[in-house]
Protein backbone atom coordinates (compact mmCIF):
# COMPACT_ATOMS: atom_id res chain seq x y z
CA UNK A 1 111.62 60.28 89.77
CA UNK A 2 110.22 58.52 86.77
CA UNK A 3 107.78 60.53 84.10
CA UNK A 4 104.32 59.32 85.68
CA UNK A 5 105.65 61.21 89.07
CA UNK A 6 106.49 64.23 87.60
CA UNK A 7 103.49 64.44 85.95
CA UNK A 8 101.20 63.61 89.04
CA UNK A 9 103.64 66.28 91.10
CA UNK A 10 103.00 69.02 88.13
CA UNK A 11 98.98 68.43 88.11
CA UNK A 12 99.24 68.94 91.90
CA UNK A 13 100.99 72.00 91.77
CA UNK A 14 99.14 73.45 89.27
CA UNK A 15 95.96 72.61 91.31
CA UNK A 16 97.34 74.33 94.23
CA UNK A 17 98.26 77.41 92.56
CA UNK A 18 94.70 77.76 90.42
CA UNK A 19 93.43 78.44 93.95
CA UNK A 20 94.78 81.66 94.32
CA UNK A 21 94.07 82.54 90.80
CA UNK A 22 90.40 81.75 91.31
CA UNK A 23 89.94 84.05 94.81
CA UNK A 24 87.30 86.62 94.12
CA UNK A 25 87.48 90.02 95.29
CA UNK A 26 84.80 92.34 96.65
CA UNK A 27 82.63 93.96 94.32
CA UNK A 28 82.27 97.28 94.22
CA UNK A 29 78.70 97.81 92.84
CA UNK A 30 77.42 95.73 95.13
CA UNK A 31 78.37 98.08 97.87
CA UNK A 32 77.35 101.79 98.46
CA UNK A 33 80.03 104.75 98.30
CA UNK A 34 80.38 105.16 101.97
CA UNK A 35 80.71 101.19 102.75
CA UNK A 36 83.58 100.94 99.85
CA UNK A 37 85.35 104.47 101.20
CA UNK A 38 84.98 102.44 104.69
CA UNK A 39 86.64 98.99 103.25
CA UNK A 40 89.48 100.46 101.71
CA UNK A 41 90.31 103.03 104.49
CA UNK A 42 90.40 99.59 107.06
CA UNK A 43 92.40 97.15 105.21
CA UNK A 44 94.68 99.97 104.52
CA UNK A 45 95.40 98.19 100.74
CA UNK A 46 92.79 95.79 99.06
CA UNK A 47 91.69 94.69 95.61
CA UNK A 48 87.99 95.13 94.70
CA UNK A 49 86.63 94.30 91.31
CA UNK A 50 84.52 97.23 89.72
CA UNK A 51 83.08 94.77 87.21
CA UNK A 52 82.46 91.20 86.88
CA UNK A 53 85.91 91.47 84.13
CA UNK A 54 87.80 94.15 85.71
CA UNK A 55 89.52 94.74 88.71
CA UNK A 56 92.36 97.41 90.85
CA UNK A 57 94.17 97.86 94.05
CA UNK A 58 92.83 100.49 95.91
CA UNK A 59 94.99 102.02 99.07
CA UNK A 60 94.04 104.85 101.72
CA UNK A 61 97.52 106.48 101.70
CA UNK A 62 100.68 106.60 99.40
CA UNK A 63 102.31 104.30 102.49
CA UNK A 64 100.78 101.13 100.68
CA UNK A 65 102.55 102.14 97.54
CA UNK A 66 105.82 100.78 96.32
CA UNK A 67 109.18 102.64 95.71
CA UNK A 68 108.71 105.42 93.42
CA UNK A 69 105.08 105.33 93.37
CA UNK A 70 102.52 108.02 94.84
CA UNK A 71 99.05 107.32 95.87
CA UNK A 72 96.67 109.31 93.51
CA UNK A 73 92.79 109.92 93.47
CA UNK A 74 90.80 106.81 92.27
CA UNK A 75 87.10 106.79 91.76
CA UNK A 76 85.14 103.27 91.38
CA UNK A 77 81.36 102.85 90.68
CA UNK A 78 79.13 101.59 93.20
CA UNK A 79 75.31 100.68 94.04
CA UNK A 80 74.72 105.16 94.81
CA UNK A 81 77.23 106.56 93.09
CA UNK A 82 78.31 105.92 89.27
CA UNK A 83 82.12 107.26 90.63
CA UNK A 84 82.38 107.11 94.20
CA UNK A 85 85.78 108.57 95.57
CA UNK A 86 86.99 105.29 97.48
CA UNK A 87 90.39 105.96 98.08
CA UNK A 88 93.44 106.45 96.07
CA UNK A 89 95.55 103.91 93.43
CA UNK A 90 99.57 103.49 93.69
CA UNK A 91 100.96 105.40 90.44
CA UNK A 92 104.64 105.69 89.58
CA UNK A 93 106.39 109.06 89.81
CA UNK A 94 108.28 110.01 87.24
CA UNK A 95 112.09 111.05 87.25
CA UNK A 96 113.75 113.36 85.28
CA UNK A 97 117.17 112.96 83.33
CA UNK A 98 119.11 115.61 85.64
CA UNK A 99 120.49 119.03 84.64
C-alpha cells in the first residue's frame, strides 16, 4: 500500500469512529423527575447528559456495575426538580490490605 492509500484508509477510519464520538445523549433537564427515574429504570444502564458539557452513566441496580463496583445513590437535575433521585451510579468498592 503506497502513502496516498494509507492516508485515504486513515481519514476513513477516523470518519467512522467521530460518529460515535459525536452521539448525543438524553438530556436530563429537558425531562421531568419521574420521566428520567422511568428512563433509567427501563434501559436498565444509560448515559444522560445533565448539562450541555457534562455527562454520567446512570444504572437501576448494582447488576449494571462492573467487578468491584456497587451501585450508589445518584441525583441529576431536571425540568421539576433541581436533584431528582434517578437512579444510582456504578462506584468502586474498596478493599482492604488483610489482617
Amino acid at each position: 500500500m503506497n502513502r496516498m492509500e494509507r492516508v485515504c484508509a486513515a481519514i476513513g477510519f477516523i470518519g467512522i469512529s467521530s460518529g460515535a464520538m459525536a452521539q448525543s445523549h438524553p438530556l436530563t433537564t429537558g425531562m421531568t423527575c419521574n420521566q428520567a427515574r422511568s428512563l433509567v429504570a427501563a434501559q436498565g444502564a444509560v448515559v444522560l447528559n445533565t448539562s450541555a458539557t457534562a455527562y454520567d452513566r446512570y444504572v437501576a441496580s448494582s447488576a449494571y456495575c462492573g467487578l468491584g463496583e456497587l451501585a450508589g445513590p445518584a441525583w441529576a437535575p431536571t425540568q421539576d426538580a433541581p436533584r431528582c433521585p434517578i437512579g444510582s451510579r456504578c462506584v468502586g468498592v474498596a478493599r482492604g490490605s488483610g489482617p
